[in-house]
C-alpha atoms as a PDB file:
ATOM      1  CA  UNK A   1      69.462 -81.939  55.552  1.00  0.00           C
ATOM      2  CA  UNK A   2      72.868 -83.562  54.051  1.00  0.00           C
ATOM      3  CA  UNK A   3      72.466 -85.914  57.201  1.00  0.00           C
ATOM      4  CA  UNK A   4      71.886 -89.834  56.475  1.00  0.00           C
ATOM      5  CA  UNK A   5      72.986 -92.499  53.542  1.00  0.00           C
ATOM      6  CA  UNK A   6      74.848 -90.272  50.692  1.00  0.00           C
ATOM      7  CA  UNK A   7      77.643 -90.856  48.575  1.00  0.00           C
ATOM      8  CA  UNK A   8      80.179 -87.470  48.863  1.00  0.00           C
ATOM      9  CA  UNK A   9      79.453 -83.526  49.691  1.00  0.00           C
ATOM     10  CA  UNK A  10      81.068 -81.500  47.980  1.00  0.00           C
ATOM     11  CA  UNK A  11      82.062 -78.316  50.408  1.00  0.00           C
ATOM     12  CA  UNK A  12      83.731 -74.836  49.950  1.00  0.00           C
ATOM     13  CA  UNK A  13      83.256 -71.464  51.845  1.00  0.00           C
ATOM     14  CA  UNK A  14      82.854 -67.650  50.733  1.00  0.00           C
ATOM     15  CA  UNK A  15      83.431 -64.613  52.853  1.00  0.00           C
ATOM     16  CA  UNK A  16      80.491 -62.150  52.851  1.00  0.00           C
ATOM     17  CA  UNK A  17      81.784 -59.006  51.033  1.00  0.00           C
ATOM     18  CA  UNK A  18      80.704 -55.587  51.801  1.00  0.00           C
ATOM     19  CA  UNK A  19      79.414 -55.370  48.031  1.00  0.00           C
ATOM     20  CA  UNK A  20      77.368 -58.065  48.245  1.00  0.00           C
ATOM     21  CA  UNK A  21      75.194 -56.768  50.877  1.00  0.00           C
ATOM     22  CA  UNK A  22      72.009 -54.065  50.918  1.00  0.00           C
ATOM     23  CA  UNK A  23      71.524 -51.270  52.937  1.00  0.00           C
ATOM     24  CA  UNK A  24      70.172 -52.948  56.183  1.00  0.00           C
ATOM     25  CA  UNK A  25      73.399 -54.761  55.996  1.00  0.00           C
ATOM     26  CA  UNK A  26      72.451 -58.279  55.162  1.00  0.00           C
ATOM     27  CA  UNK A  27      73.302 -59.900  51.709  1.00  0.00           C
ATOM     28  CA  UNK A  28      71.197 -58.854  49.221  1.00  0.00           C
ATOM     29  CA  UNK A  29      69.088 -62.181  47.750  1.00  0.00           C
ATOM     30  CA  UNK A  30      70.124 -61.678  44.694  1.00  0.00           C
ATOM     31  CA  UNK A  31      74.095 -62.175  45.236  1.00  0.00           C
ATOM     32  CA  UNK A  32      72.709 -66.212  46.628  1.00  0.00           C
ATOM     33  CA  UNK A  33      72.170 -66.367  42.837  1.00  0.00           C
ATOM     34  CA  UNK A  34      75.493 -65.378  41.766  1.00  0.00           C
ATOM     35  CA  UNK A  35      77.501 -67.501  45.281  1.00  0.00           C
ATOM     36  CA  UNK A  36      75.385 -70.737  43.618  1.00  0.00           C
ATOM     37  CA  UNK A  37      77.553 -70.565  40.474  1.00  0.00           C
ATOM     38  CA  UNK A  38      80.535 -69.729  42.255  1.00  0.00           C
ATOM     39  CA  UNK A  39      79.649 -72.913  43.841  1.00  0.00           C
ATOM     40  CA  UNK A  40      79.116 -75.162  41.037  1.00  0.00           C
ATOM     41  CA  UNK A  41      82.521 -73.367  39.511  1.00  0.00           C
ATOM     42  CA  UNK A  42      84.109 -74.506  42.762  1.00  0.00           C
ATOM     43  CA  UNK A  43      82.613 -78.400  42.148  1.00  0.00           C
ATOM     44  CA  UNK A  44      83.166 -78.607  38.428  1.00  0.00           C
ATOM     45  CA  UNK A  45      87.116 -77.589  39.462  1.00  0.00           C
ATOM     46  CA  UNK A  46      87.867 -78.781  42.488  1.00  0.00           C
ATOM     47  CA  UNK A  47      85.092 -81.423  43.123  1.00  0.00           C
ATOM     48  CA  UNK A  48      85.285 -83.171  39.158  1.00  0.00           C
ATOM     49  CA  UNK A  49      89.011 -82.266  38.660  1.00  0.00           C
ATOM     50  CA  UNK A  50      87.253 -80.557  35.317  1.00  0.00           C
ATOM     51  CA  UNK A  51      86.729 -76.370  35.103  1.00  0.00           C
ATOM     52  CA  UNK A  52      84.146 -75.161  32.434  1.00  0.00           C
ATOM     53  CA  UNK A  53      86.027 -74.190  29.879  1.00  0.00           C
ATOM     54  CA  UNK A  54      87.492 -77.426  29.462  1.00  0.00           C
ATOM     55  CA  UNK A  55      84.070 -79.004  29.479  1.00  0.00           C
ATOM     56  CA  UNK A  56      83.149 -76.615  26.996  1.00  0.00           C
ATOM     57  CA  UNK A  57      86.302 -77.520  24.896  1.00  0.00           C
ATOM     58  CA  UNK A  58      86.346 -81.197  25.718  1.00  0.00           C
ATOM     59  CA  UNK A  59      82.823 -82.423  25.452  1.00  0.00           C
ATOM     60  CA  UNK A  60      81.224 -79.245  23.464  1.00  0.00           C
ATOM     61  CA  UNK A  61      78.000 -78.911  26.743  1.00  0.00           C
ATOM     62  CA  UNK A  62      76.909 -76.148  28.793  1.00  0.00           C
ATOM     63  CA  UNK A  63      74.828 -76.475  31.626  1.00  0.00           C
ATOM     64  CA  UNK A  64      72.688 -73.513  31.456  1.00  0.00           C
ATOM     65  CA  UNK A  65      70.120 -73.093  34.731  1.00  0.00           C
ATOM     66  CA  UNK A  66      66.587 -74.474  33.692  1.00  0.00           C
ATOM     67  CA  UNK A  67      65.371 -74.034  37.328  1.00  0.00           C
ATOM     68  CA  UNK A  68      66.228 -72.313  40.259  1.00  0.00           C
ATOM     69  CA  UNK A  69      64.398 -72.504  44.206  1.00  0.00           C
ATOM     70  CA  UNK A  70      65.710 -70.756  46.735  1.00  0.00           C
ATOM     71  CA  UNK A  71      64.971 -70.205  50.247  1.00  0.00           C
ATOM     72  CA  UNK A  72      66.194 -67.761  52.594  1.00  0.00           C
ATOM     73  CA  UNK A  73      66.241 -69.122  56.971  1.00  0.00           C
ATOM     74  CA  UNK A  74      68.747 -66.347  58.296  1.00  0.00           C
ATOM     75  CA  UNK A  75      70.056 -62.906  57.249  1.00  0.00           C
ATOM     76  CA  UNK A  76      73.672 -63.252  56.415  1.00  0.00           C
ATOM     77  CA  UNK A  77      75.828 -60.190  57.315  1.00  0.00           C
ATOM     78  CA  UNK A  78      79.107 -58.544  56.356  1.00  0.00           C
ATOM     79  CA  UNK A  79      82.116 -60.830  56.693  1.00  0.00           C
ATOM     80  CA  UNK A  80      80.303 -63.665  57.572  1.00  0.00           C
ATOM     81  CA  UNK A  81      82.214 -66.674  56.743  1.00  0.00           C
ATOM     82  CA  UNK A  82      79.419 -68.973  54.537  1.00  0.00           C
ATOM     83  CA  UNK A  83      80.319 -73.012  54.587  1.00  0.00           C
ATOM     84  CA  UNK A  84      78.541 -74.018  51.241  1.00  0.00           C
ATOM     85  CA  UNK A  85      77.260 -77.778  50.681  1.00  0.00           C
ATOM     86  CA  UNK A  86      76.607 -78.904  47.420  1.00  0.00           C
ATOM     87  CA  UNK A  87      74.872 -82.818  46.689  1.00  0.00           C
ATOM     88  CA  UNK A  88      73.329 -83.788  43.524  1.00  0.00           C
ATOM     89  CA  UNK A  89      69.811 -85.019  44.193  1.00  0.00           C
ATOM     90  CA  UNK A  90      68.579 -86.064  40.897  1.00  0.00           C
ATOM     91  CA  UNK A  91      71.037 -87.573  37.464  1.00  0.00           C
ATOM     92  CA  UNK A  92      68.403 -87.304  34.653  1.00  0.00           C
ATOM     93  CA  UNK A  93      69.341 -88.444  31.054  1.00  0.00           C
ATOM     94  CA  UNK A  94      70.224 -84.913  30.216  1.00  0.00           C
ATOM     95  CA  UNK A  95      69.692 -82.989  33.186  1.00  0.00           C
ATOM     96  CA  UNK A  96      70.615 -82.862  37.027  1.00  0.00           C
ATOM     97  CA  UNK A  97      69.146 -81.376  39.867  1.00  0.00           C
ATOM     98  CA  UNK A  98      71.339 -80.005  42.520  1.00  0.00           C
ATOM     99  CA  UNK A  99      70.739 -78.929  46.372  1.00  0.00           C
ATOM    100  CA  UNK A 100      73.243 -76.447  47.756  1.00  0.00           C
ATOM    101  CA  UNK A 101      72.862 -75.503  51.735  1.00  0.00           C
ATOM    102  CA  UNK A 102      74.548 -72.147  52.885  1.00  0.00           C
ATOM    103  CA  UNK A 103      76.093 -72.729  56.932  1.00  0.00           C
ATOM    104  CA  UNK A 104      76.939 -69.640  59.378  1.00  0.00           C
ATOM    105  CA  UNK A 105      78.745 -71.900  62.115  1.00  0.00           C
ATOM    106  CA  UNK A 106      75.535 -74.185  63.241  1.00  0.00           C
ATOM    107  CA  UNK A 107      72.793 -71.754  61.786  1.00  0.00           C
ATOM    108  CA  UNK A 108      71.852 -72.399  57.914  1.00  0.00           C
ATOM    109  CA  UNK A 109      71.560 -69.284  56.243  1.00  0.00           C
ATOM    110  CA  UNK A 110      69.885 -70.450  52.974  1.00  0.00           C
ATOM    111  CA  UNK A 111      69.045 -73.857  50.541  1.00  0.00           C
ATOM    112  CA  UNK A 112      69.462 -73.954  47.023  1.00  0.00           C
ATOM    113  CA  UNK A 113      68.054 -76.522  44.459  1.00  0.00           C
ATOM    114  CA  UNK A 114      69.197 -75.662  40.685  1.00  0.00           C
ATOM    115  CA  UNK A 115      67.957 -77.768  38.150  1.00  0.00           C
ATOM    116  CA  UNK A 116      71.170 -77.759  34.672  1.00  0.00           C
ATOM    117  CA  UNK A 117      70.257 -78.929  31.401  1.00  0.00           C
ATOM    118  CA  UNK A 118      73.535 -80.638  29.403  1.00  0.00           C
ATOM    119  CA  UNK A 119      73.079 -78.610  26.204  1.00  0.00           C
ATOM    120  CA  UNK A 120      74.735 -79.033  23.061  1.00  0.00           C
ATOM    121  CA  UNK A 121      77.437 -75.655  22.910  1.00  0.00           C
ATOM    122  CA  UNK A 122      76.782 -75.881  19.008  1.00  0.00           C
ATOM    123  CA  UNK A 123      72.807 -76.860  19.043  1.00  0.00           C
ATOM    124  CA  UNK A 124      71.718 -75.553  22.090  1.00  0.00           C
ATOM    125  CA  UNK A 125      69.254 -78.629  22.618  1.00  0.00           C
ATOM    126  CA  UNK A 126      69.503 -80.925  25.320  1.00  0.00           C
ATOM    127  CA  UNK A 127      71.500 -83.921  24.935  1.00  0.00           C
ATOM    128  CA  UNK A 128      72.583 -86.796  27.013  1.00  0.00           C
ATOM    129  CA  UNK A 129      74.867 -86.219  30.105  1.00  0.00           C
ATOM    130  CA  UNK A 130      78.518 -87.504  28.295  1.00  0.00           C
ATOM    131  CA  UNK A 131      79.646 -90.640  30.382  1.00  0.00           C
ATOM    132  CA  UNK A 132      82.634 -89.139  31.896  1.00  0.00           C
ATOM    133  CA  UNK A 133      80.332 -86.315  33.541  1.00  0.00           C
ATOM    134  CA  UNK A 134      77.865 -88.320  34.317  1.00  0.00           C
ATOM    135  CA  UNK A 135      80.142 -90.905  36.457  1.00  0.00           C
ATOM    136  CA  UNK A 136      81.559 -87.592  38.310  1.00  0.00           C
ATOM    137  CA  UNK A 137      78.099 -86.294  38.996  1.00  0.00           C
ATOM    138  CA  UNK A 138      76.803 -89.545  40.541  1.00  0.00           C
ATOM    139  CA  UNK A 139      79.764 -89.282  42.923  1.00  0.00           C
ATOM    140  CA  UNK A 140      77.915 -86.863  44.488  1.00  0.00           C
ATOM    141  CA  UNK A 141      74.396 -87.700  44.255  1.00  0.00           C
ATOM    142  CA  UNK A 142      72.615 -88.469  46.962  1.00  0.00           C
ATOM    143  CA  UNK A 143      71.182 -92.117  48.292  1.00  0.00           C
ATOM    144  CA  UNK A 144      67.693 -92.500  49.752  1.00  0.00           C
ATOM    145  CA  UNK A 145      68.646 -94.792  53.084  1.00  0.00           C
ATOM    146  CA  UNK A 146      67.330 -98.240  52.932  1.00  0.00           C
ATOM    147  CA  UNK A 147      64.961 -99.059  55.598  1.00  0.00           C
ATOM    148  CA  UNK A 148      64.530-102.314  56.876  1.00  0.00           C
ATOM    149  CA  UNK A 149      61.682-104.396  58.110  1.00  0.00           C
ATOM    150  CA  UNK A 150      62.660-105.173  61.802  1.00  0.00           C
END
C-alpha cells in the first residue's frame, strides 16, 4: 500500500488495448511485463525530467531487469483505464528496487516489484548509481514511518 510516510509517487495511466488481452478477454499476464517498462519509461521522462537514451548518452548505464515479482488481484479487461503507481523501495549502491501498483478506479488490479542493476553500457558490470540519478531516484523512494513511544 503507497499509504503512510513517503517522499513522492510517481503516477501515469494506460488504456487496456484490445491486443493486449487473451481470449477470455482479460489482459494477458504477460503484457503487465511489457506496461512495467512503459512505466519506468514514463518515470525516467516525465518523473526524472531524463528519457533513456539520454541516460544512455549522458552517463553511459542501462538498467537492465535483474528481478521481477509480480502478482495478479483482479482480471483487467478491454478498455479499462489502469492508474499506475510507481515508488522506489530500496536505493542500493548499484541497484534499486522498485514497487509499481496497477488501480481500476478503487480495485487494484496487480503489484509489481522490479529489481534494475546500473550497468556499465560499455562493460556491462554493475557500477555505482551516478549521483545525479541517484538524487532523482531517492525522490521517490519510500520512508518507513517513525513510530513513537507514547
Amino acid at each position: 500500500d503507497f499509504q503512510g510516510h513517503m517522499n513522492e509517487i510517481f503516477r501515469t495511466w494506460h488504456r487496456v488495448r484490445f491486443g493486449e488481452c487473451d481470449h477470455a478477454g482479460i489482459v494477458f499476464y504477460p503484457r503487465y511485463g511489457e506496461m512495467s517498462h512503459a512505466v519506468i519509461e514514463a518515470w525516467f521522462r516525465e518523473g526524472l525530467d531524463c528519457d533513456l537514451p539520454t541516460i544512455i548518452e549522458r552517463f553511459g548505464v542501462v538498467h537492465p531487469l535483474v528481478r521481477l515479482e509480480m502478482e495478479f488481484l483482479r482480471p483487467s479487461r478491454y478498455n479499462d483505464l489502469l492508474e499506475f503507481a510507481l515508488q522506489v523501495q530500496h536505493l542500493g549502491r548499484s541497484s534499486l528496487t522498485v514497487r509499481i501498483a496497477a488501480m481500476c478506479g478503487d480495485e487494484e488490479r496487480v503489484r509489481m516489484t522490479l529489481k534494475m542493476v546500473n550497468t556499465g553500457l560499455q562493460s556491462l558490470r554493475s557500477e555505482p548509481l551516478p549521483d545525479a540519478l541517484r538524487e532523482g531516484f531517492a525522490r521517490y523512494l519510500a520512508v518507513a514511518p517513525t513510530v513513537v513511544a507514547a
